[in-house]
N, C-alpha and C. Protein backbone atom coordinates (compact mmCIF):
# COMPACT_ATOMS: atom_id res chain seq x y z
N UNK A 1 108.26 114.50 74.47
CA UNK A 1 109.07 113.33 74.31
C UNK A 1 108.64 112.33 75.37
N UNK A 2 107.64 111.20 74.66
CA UNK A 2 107.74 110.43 76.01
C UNK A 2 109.08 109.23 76.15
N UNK A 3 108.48 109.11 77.57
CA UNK A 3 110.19 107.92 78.12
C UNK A 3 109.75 107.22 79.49
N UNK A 4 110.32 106.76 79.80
CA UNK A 4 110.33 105.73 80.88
C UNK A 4 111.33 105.49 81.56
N UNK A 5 111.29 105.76 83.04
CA UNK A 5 112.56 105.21 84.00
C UNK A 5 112.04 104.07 84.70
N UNK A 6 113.34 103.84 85.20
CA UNK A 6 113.24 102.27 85.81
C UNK A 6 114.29 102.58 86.79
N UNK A 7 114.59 102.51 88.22
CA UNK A 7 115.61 102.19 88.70
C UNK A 7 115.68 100.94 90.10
N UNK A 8 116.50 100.90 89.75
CA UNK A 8 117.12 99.63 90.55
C UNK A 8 118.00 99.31 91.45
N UNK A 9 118.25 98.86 92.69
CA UNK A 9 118.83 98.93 93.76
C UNK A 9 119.06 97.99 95.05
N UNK A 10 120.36 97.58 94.83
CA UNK A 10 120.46 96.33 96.03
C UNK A 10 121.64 96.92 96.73
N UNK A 11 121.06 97.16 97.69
CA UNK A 11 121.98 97.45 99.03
C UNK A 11 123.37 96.58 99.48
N UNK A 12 124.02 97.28 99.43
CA UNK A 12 125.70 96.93 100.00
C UNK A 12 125.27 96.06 101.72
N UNK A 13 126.40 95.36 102.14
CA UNK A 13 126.81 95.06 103.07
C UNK A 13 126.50 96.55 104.13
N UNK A 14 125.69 96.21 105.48
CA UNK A 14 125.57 96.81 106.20
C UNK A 14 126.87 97.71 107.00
N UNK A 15 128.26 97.33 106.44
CA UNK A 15 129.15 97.20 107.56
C UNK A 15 129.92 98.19 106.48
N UNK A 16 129.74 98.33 105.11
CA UNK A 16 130.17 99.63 103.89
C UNK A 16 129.80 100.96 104.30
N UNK A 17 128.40 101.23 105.12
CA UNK A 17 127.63 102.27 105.04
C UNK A 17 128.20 103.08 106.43
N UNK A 18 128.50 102.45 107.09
CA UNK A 18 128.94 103.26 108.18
C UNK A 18 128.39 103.93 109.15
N UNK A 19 127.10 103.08 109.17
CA UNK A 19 126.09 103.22 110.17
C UNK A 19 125.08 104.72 109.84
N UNK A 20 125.20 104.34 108.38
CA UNK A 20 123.98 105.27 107.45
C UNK A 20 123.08 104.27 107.24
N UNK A 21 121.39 104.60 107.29
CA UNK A 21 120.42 103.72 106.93
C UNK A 21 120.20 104.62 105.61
N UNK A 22 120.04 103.69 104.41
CA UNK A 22 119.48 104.04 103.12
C UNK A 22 118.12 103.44 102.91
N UNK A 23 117.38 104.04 102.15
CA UNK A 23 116.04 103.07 101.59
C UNK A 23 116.34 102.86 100.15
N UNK A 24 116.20 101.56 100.08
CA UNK A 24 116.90 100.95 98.67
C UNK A 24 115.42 100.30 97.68
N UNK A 25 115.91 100.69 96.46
CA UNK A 25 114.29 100.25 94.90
C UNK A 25 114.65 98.94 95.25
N UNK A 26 114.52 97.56 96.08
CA UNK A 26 114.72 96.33 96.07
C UNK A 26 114.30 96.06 94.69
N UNK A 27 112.88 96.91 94.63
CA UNK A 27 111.28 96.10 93.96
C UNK A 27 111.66 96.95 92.42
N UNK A 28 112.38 97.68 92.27
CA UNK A 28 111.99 98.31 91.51
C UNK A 28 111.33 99.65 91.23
N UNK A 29 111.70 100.76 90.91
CA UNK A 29 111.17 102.12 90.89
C UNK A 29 110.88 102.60 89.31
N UNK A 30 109.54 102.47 88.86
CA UNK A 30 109.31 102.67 87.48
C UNK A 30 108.38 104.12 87.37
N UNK A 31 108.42 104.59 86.41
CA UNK A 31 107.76 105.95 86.32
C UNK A 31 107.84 105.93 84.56
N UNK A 32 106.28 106.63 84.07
CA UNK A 32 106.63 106.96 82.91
C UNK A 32 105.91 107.89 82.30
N UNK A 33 106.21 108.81 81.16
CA UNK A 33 105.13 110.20 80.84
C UNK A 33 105.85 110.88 80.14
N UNK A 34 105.64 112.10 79.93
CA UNK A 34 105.42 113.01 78.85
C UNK A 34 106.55 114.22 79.27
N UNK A 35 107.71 114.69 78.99
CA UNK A 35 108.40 115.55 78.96
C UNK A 35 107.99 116.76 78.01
N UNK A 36 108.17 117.82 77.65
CA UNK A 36 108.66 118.53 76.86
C UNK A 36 109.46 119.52 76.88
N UNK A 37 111.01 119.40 76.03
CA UNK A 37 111.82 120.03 76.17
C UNK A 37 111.73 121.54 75.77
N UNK A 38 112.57 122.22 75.48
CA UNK A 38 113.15 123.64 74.84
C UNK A 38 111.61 124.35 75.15
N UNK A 39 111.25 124.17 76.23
CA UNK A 39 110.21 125.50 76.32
C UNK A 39 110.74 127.10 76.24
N UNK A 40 112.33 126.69 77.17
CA UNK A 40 113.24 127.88 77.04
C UNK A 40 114.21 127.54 76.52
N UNK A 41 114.60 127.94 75.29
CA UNK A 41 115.91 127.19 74.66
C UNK A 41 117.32 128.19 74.42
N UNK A 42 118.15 128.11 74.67
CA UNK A 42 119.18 128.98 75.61
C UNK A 42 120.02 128.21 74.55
N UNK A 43 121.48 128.96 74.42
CA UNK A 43 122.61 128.16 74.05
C UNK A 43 123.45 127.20 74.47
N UNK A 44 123.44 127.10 76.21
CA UNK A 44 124.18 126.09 76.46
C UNK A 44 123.29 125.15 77.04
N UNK A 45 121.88 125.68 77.53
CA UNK A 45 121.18 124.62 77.89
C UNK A 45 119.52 124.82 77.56
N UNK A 46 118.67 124.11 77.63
CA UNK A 46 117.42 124.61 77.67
C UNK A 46 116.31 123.69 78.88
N UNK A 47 115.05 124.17 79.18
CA UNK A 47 114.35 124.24 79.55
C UNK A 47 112.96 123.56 79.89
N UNK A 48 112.43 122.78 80.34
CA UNK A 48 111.05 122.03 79.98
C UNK A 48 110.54 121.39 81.08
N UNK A 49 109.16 120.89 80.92
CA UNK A 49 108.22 120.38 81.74
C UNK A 49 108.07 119.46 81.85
N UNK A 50 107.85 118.47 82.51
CA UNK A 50 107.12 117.12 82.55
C UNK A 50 106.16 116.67 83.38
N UNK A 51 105.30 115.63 82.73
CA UNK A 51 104.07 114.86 83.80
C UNK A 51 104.60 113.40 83.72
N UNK A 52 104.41 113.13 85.01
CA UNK A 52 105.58 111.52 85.10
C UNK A 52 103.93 110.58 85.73
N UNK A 53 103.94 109.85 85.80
CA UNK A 53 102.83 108.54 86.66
C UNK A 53 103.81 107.43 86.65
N UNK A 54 104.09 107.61 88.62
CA UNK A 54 104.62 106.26 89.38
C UNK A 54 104.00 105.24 89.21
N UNK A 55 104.21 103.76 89.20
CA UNK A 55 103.61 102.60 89.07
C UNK A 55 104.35 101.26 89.77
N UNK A 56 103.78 100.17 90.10
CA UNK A 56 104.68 99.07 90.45
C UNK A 56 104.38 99.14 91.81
N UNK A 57 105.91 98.43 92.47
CA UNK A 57 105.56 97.95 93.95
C UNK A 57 105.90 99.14 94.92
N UNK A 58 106.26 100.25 94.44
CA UNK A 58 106.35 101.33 95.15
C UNK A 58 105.06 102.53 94.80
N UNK A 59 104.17 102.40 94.02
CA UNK A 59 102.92 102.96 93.73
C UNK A 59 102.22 103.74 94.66
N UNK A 60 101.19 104.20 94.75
CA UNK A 60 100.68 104.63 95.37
C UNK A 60 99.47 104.02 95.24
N UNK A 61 97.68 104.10 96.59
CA UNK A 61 96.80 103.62 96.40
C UNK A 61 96.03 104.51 95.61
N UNK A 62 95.90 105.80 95.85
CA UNK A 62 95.60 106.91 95.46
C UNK A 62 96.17 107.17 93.74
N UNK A 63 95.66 107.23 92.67
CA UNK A 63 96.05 107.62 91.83
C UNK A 63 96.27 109.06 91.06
N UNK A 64 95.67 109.45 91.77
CA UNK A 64 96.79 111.21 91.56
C UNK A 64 97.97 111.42 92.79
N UNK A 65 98.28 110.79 93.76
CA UNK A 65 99.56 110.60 94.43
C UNK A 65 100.42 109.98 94.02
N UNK A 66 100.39 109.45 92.45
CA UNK A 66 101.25 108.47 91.75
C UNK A 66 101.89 109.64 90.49
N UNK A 67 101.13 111.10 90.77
CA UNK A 67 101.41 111.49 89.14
C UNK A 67 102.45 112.76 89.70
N UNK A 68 103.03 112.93 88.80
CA UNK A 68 104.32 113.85 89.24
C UNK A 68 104.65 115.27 88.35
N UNK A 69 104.63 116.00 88.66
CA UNK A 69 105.36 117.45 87.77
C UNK A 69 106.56 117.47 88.03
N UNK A 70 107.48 117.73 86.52
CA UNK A 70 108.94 117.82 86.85
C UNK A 70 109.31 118.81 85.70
N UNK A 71 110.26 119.37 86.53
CA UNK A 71 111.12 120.55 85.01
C UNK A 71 112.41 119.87 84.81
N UNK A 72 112.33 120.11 83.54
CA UNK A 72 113.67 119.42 82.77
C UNK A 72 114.60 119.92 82.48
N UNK A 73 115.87 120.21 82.88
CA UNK A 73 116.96 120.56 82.41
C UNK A 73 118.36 120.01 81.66
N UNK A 74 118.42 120.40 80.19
CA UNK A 74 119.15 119.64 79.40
C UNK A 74 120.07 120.55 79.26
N UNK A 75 121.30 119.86 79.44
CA UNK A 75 122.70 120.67 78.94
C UNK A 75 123.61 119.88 77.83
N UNK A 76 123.41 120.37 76.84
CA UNK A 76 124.00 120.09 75.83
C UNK A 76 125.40 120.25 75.09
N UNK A 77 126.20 119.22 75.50
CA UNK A 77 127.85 119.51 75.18
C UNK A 77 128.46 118.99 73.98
């Protein structure tokens, strides 16, 4: 299943956080690639892999430091 994230992020008032420093997506955090689900498919939930490639103003110079492995977990209600 491919897909695409995007996330996005503008930081609160310094004086909310309580003297926590956050690093905030100002720019934007995009990623996009290839999932596949039910490798293990279970009854209440199942199982799967993914290859993601970061891009944009948070990128990397290196282009295999941009590419990502992720396991997927879907719970289905």
């Amino acid at each position: 299943q491919p897909g695409n994230q995007y996330y996005l992020w503008h930081n609160e008032p310094p004086a909310n956080h309580h003297n926590i420093d956050f690093k905030t997506l100002e720019n934007g955090y995009y990623e996009s690639g290839l999932v596949i689900r039910k490798l293990l498919n279970l009854q209440i939930y199942d199982l799967g892999i993914g290859v993601l490639y970061r891009y944009g103003s948070y990128g990397y110079i290196d282009a295999m430091d941009n590419i990502a492995f992720k396991i997927s977990l879907y719970y289905g209600f």
